[in-house]
C-alpha atoms as a PDB file:
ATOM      1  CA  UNK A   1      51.111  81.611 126.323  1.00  0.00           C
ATOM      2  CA  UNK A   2      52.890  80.786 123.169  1.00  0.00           C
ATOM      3  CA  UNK A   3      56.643  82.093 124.857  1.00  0.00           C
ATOM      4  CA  UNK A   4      55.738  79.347 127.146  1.00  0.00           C
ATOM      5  CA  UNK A   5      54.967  76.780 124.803  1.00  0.00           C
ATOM      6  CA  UNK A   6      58.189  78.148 122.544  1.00  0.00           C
ATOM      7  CA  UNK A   7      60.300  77.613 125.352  1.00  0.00           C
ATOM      8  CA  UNK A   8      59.066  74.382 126.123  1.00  0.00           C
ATOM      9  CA  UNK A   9      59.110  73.319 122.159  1.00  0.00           C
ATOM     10  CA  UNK A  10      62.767  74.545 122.682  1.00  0.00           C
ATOM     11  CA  UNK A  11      63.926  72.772 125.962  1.00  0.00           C
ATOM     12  CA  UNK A  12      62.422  69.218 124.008  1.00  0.00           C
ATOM     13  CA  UNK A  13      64.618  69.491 121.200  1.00  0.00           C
ATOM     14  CA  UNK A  14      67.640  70.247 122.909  1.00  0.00           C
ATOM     15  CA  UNK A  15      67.329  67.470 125.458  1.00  0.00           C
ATOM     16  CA  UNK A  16      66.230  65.121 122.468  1.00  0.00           C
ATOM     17  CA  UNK A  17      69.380  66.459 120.393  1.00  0.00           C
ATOM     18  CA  UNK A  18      71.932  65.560 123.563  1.00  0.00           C
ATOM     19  CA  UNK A  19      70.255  61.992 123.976  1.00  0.00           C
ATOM     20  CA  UNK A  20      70.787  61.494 120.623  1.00  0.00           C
ATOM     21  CA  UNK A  21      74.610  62.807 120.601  1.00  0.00           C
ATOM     22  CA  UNK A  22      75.235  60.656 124.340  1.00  0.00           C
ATOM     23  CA  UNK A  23      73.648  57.605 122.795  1.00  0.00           C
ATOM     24  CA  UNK A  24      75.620  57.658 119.393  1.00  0.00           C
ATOM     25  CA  UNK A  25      78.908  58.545 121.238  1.00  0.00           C
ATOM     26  CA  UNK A  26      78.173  55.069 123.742  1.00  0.00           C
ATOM     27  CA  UNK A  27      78.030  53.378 120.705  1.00  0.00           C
ATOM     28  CA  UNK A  28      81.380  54.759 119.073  1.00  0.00           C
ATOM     29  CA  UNK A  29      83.499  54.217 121.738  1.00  0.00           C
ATOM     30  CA  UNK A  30      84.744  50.380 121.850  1.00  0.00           C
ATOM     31  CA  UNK A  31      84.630  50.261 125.610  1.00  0.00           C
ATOM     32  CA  UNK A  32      80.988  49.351 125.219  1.00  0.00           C
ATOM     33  CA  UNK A  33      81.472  46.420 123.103  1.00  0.00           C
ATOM     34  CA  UNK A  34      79.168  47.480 120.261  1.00  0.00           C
ATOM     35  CA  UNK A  35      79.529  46.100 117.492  1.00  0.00           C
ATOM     36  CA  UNK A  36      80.361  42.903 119.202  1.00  0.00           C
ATOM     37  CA  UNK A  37      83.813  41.893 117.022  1.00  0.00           C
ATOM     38  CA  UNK A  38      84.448  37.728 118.009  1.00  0.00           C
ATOM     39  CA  UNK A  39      87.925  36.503 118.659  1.00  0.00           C
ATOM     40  CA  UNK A  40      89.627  34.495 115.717  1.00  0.00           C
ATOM     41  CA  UNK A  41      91.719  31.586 117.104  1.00  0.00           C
ATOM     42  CA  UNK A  42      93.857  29.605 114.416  1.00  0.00           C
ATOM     43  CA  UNK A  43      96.401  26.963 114.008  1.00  0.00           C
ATOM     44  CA  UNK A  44      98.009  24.540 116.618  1.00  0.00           C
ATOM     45  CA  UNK A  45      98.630  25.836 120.311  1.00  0.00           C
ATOM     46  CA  UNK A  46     102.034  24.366 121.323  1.00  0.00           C
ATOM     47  CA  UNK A  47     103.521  24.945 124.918  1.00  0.00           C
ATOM     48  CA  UNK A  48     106.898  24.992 125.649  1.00  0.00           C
ATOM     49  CA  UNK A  49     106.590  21.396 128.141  1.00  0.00           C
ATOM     50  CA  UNK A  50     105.594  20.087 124.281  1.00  0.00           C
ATOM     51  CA  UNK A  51     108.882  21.267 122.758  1.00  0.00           C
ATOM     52  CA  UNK A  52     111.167  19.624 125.614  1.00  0.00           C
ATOM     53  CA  UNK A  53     109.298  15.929 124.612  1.00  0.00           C
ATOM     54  CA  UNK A  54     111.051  16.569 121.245  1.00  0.00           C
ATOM     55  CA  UNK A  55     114.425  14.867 120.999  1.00  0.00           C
ATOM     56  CA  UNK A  56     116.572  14.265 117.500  1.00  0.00           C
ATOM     57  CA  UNK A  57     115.808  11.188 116.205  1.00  0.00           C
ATOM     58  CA  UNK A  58     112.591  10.629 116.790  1.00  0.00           C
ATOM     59  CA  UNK A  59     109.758   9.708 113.943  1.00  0.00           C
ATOM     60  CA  UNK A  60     107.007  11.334 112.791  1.00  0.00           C
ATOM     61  CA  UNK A  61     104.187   9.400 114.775  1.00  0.00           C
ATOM     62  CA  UNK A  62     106.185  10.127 117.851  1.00  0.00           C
ATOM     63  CA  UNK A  63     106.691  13.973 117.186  1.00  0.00           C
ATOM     64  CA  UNK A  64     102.709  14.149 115.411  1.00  0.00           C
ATOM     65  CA  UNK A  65     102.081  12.399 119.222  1.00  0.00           C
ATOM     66  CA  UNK A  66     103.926  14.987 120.769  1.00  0.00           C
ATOM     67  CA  UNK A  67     103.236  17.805 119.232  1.00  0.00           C
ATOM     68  CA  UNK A  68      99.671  16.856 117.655  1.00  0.00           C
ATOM     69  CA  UNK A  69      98.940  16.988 113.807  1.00  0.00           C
ATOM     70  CA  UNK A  70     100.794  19.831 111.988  1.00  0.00           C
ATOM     71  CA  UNK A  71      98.877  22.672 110.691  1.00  0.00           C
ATOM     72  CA  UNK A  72     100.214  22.987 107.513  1.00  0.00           C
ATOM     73  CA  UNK A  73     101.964  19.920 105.432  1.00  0.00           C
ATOM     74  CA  UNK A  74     103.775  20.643 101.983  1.00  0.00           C
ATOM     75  CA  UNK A  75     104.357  18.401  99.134  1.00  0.00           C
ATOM     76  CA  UNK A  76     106.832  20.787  98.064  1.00  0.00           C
ATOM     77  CA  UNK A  77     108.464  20.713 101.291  1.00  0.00           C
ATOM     78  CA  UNK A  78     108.103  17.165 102.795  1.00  0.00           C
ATOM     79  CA  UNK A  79     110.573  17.287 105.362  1.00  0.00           C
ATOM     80  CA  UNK A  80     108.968  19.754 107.408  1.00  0.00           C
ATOM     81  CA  UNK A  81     106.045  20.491 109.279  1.00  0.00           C
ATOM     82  CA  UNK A  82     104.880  23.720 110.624  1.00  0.00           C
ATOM     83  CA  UNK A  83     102.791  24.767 113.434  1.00  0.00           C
ATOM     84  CA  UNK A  84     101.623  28.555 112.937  1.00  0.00           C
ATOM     85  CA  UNK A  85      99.405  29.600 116.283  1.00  0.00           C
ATOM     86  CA  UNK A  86      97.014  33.195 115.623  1.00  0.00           C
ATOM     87  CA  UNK A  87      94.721  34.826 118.009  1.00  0.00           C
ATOM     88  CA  UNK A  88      93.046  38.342 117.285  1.00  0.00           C
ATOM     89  CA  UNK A  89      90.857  38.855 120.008  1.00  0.00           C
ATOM     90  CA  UNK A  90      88.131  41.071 119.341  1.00  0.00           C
ATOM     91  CA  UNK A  91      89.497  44.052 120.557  1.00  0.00           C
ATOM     92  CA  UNK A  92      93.397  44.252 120.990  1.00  0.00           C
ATOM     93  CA  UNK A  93      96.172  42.930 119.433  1.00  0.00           C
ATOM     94  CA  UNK A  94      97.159  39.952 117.611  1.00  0.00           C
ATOM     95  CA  UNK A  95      99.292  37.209 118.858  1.00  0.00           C
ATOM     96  CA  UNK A  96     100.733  35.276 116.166  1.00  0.00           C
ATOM     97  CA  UNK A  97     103.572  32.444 117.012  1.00  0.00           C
ATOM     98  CA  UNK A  98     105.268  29.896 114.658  1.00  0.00           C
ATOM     99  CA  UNK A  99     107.059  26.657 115.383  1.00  0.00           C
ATOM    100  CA  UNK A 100     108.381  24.115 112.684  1.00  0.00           C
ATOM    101  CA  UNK A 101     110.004  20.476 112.540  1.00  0.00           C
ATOM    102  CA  UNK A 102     112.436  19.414 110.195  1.00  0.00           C
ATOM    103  CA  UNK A 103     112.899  15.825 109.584  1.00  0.00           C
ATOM    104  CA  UNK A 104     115.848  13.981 107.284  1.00  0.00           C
ATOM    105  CA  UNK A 105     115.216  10.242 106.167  1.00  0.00           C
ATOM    106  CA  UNK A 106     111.931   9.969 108.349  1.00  0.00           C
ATOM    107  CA  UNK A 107     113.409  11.183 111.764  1.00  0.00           C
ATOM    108  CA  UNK A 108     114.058  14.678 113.035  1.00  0.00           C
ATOM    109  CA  UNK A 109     116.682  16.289 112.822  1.00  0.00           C
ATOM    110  CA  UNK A 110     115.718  19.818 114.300  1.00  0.00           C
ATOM    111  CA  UNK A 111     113.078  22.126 115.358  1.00  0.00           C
ATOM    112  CA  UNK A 112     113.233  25.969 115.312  1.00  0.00           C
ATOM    113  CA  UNK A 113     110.454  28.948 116.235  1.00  0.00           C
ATOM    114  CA  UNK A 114     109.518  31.196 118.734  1.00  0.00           C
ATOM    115  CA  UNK A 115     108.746  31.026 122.071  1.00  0.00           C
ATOM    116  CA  UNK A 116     106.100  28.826 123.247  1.00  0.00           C
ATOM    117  CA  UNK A 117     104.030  29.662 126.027  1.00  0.00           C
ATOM    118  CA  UNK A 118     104.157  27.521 129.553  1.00  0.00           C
ATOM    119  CA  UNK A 119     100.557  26.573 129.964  1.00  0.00           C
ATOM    120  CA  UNK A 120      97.686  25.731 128.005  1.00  0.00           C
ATOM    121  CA  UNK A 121      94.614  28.368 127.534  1.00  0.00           C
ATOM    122  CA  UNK A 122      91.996  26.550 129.384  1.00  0.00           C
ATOM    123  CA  UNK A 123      94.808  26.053 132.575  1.00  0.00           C
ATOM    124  CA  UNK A 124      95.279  30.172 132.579  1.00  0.00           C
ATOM    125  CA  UNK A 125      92.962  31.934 134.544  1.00  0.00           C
ATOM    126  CA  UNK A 126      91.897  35.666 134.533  1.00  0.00           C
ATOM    127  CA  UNK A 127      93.786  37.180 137.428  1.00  0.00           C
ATOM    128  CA  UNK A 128      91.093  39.170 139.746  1.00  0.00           C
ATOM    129  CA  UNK A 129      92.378  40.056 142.799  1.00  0.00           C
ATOM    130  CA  UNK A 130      89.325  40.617 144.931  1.00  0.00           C
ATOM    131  CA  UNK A 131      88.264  37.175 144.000  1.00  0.00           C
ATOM    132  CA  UNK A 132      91.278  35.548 144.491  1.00  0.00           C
ATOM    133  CA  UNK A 133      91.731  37.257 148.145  1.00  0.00           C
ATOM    134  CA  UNK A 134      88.209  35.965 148.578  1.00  0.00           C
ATOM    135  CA  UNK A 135      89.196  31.959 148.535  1.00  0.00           C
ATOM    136  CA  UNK A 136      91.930  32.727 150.404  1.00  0.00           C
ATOM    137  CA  UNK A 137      89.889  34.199 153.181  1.00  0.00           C
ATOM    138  CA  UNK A 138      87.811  31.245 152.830  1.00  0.00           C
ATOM    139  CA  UNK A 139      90.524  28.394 152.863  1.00  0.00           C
ATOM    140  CA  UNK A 140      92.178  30.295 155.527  1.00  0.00           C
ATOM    141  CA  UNK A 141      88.766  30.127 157.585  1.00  0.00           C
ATOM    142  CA  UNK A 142      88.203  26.275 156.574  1.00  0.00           C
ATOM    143  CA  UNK A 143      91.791  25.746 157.814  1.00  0.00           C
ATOM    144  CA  UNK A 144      90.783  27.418 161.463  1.00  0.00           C
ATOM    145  CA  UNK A 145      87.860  25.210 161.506  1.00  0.00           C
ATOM    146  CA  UNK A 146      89.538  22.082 160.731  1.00  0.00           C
ATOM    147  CA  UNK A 147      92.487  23.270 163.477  1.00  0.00           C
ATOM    148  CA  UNK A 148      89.553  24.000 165.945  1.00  0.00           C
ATOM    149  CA  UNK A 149      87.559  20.420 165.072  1.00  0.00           C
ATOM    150  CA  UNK A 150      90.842  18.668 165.630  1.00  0.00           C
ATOM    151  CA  UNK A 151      91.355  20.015 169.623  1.00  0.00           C
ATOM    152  CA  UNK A 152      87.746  19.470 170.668  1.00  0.00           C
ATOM    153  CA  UNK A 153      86.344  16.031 171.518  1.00  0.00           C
ATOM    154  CA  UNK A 154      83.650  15.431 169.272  1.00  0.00           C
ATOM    155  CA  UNK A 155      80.000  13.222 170.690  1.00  0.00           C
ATOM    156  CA  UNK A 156      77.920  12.103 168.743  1.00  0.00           C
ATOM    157  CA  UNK A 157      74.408  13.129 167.861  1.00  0.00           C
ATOM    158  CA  UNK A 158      72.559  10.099 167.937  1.00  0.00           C
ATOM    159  CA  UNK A 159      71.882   8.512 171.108  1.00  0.00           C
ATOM    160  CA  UNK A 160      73.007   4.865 170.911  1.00  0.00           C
ATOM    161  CA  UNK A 161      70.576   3.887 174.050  1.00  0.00           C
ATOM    162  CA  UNK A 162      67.737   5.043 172.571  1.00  0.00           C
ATOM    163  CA  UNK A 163      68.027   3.091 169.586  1.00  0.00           C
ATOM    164  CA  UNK A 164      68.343   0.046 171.072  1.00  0.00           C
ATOM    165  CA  UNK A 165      65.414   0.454 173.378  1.00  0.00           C
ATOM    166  CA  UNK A 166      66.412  -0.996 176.485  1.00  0.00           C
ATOM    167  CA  UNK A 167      69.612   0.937 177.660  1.00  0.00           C
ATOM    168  CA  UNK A 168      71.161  -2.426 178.298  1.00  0.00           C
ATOM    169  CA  UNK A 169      73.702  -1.900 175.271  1.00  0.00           C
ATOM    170  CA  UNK A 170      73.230  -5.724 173.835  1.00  0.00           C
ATOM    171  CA  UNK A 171      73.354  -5.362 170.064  1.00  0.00           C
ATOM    172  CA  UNK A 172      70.586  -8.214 169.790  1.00  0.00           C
ATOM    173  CA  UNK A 173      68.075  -6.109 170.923  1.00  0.00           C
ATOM    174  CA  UNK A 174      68.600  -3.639 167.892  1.00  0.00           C
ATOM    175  CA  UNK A 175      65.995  -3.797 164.913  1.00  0.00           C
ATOM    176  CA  UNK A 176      67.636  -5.438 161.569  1.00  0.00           C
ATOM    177  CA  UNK A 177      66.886  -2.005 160.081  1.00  0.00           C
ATOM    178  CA  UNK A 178      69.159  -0.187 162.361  1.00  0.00           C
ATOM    179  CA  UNK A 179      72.150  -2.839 161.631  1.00  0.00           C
ATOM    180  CA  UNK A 180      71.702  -4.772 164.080  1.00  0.00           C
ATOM    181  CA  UNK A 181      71.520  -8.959 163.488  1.00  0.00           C
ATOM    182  CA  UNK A 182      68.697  -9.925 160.869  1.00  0.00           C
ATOM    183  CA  UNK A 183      66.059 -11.780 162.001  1.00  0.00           C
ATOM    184  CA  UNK A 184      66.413 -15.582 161.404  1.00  0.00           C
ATOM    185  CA  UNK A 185      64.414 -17.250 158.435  1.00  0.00           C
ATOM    186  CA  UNK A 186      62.189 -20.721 159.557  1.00  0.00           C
END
């Protein structure tokens, strides 16, 4: 009886031991997400439709209106305003893009930095495939509809006669509630 229980005791710690090991490995790996790390957005996202607004010459108010409030203003360096963009998501890598103004006698006189992306982050969407093959398999069934709506004669559901009451089609026999004429005050 006690090789039994032995063996048992045995077969307990050894399962216990590789749920332990499986459950601290889940946690190690970052595919799970644990610990949860939080994306760090900073600075002033500038697209490149932005930049093409900008033309020599302009004045501040018109570029801040273009371009939206700089990020970082010097009184060392008056003349110029720069817009420094950083995102470190919370796993990956870091995207980090600069862009500055340069302005003589209160007008610009150039612009320099890298290259600014075409669309803003709430206008790009995740791509997923099976979703996006699912709304076009929908729009393409709405479309068939629609085509198939358009060649058939449609009646309606409502049956006029009935409404009125005596079949005779005279629009003063309707009741004022069904839009026909109101009844006349004394």
């Amino acid at each position: 009886m006690s090789t039994n229980a032995s063996y048992y005791t045995r077969r307990c710690a050894i399962a216990a031991v590789l749920g332990v090991a499986l459950t601290l490995s889940g946690c190690a790996s970052g595919k799970w997400g644990f610990p949860y790390k939080a994306p760090i957005q900073q600075g002033n996202w500038i697209t490149s439709e932005q930049v093409a607004l900008l033309q020599p010459g302009m004045t501040r108010e018109q570029v801040r209106f273009a371009l939206g409030s700089p990020t970082l203003t010097s009184v060392l360096h008056a003349d110029r305003w720069d817009y420094p963009y950083y995102f470190k998501p919370g796993y990956g890598d870091a995207v980090e893009r600069k862009f500055t103004v340069y302005f003589q006698n209160d007008v610009l006189a150039r612009w320099e930095g890298d290259q600014q992306p075409a669309l803003q982050p709430f206008q790009m969407t995740q791509q997923n495939p099976k979703a996006d093959a699912r709304a076009e398999e929908r729009f393409e069934r709405e479309t068939e509809r629609i085509r198939d709506d358009a060649g058939r004669q449609v009646t309606p559901r409502i049956n006029v006669d009935a409404i009125r009451g005596d079949g005779s089609g005279n629009p003063s026999t309707v009741p004022a509630s069904v839009g026909g004429p109101s009844p006349a005050l004394p």
